[in-house]
N, C-alpha and C. Protein backbone atom coordinates (compact mmCIF):
# COMPACT_ATOMS: atom_id res chain seq x y z
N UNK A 1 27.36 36.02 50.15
CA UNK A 1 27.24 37.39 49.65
C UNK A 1 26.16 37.41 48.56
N UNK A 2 25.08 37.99 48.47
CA UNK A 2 24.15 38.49 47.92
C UNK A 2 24.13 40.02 47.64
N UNK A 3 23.99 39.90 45.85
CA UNK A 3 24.39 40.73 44.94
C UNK A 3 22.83 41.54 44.39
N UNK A 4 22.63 42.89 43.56
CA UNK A 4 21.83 43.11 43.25
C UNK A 4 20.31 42.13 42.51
N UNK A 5 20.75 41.17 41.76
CA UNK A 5 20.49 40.38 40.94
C UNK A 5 19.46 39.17 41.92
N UNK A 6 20.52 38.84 43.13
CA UNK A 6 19.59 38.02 44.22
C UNK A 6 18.56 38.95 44.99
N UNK A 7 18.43 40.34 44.81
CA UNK A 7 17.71 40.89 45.50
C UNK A 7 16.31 41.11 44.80
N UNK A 8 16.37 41.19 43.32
CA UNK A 8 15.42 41.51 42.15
C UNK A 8 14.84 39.91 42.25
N UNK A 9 15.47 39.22 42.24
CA UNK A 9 14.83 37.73 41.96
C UNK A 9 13.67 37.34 43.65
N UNK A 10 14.43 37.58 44.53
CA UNK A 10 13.97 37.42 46.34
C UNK A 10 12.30 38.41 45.99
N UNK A 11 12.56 39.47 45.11
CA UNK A 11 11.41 40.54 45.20
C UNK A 11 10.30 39.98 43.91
N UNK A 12 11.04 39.15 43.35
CA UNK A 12 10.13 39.17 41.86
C UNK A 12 9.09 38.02 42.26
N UNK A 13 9.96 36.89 43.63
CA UNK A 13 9.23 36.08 44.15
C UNK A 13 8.00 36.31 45.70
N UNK A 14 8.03 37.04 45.11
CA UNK A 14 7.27 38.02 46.55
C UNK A 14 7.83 38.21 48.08
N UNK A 15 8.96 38.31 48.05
CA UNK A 15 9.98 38.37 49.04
C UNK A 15 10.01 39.85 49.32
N UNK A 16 10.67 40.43 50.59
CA UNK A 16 11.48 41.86 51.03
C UNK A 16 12.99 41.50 50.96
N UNK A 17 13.53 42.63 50.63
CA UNK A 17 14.60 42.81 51.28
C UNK A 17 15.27 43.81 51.02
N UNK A 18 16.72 43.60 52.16
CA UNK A 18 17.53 45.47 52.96
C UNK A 18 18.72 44.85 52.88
N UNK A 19 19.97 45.68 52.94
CA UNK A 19 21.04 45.91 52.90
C UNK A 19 21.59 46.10 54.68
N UNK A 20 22.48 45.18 54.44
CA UNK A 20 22.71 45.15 56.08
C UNK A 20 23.47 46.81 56.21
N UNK A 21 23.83 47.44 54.91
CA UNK A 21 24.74 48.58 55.13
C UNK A 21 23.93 49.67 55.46
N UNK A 22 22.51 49.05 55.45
CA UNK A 22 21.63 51.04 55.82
C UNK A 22 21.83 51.31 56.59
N UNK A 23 21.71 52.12 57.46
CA UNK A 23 21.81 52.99 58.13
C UNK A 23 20.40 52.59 59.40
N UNK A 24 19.24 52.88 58.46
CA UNK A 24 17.84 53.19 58.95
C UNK A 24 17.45 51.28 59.58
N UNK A 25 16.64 51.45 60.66
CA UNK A 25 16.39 50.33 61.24
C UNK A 25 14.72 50.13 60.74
N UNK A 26 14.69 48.84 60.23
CA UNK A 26 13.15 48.25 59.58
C UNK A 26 13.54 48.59 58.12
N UNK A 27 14.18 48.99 57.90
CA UNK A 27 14.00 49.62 56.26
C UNK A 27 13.74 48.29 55.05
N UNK A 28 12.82 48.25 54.33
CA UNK A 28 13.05 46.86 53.24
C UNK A 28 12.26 47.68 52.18
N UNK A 29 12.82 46.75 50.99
CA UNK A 29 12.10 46.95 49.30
C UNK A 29 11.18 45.60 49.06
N UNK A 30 10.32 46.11 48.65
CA UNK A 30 9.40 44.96 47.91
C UNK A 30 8.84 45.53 46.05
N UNK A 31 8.40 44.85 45.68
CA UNK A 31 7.62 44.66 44.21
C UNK A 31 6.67 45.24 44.07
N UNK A 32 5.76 46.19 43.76
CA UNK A 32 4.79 46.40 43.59
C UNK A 32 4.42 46.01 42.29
N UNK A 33 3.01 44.83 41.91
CA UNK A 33 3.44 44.59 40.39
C UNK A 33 1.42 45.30 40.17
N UNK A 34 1.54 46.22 39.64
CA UNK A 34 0.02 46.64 39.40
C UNK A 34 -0.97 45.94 39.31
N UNK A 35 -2.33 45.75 39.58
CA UNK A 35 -3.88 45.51 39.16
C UNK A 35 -4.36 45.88 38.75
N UNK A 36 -5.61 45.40 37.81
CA UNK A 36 -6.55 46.24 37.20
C UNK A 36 -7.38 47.66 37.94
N UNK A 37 -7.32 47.57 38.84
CA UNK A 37 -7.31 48.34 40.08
C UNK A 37 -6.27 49.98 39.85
N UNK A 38 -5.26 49.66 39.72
CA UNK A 38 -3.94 50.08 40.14
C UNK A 38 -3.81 51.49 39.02
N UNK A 39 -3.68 52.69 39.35
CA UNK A 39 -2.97 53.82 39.05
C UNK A 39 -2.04 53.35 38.14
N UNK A 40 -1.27 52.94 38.32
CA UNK A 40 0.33 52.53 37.86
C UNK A 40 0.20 51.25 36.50
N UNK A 41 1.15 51.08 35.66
CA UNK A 41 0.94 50.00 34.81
C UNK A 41 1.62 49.23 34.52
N UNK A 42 2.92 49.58 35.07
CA UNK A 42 4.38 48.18 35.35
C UNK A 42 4.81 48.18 36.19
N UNK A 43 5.24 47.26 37.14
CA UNK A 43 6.02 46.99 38.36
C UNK A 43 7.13 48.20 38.46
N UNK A 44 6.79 48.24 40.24
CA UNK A 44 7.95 49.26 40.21
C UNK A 44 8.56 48.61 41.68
N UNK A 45 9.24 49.30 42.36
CA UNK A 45 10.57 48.97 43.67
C UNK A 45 9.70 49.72 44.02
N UNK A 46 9.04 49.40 45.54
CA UNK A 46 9.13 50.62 46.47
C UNK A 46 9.91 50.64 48.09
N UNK A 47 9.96 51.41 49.08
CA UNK A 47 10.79 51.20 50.35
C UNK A 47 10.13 51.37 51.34
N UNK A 48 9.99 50.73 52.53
CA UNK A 48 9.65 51.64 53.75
C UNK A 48 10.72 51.62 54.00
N UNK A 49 10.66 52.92 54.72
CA UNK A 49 11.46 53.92 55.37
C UNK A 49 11.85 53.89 56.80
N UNK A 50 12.51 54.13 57.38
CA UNK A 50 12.68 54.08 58.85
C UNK A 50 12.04 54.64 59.70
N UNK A 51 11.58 55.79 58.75
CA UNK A 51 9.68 56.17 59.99
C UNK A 51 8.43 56.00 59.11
N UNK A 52 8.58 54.81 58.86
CA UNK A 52 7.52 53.65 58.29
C UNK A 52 6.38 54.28 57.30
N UNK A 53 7.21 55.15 56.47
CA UNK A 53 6.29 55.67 55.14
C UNK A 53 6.67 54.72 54.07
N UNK A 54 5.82 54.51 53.05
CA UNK A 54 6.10 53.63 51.98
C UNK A 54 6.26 54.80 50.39
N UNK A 55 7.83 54.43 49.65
CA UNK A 55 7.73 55.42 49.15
C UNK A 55 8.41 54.79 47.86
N UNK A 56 8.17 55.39 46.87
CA UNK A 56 9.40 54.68 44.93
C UNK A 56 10.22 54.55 45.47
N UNK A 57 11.31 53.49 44.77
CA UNK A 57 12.97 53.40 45.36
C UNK A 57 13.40 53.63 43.86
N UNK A 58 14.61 53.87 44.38
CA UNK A 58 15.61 53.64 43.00
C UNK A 58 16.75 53.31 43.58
N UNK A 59 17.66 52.92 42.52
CA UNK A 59 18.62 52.43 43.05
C UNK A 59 19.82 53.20 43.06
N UNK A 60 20.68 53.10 43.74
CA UNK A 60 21.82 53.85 44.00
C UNK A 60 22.90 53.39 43.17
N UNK A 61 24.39 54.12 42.72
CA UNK A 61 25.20 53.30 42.27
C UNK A 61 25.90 51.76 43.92
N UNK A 62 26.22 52.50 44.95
CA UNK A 62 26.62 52.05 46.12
C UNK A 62 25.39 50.84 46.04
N UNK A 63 23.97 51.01 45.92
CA UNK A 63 23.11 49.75 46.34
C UNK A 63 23.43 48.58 45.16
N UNK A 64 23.86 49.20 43.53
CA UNK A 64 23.57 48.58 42.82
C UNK A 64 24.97 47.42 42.54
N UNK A 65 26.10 47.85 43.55
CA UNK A 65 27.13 46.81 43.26
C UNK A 65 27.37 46.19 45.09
N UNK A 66 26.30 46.64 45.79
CA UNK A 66 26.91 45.95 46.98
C UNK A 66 26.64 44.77 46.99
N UNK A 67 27.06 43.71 48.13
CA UNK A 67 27.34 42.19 48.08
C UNK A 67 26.25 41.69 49.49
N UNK A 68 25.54 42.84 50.34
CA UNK A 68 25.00 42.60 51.16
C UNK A 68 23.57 42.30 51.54
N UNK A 69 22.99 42.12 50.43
CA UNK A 69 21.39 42.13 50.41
C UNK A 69 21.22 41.09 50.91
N UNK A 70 19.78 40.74 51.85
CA UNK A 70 19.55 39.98 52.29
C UNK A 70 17.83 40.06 52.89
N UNK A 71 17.64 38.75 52.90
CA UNK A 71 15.54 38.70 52.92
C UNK A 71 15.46 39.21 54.25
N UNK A 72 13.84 39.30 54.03
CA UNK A 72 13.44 39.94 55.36
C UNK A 72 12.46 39.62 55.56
N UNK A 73 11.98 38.89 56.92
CA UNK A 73 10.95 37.94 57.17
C UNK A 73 9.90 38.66 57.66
């Protein structure tokens, strides 16, 4: 069982990962950590979506205590 905490660490190491409980099929979170390049100026969560838009995540109370996270290759 993999907890919020293994999911932040899987992402901080440049990993994906989804919740076997979604719903949506393909769905994963990754890291976005900015560039000098980059709009943005601290790492944020983002998601694709199940009709493969990439969009901010946040977290849910339900995402933030489930036991199901898991990588995604």
């Amino acid at each position: 069982m993999n907890g919020i905490g293994w999911a932040i660490e899987q992402m901080r190491s440049g990993g994906k990962v989804c919740r076997r409980g979604w719903n949506g099929k393909n769905m994963w979170l990754s890291l976005q950590v900015p560039d000098v390049n980059s709009k943005m100026s601290l790492p944020y969560v983002y998601m694709k979506t199940a009709d493969d838009h990439l969009v901010p995540w946040l977290c849910s109370q339900t995402d933030l205590l489930a036991e199901d996270w898991e990588a995604v290759s």
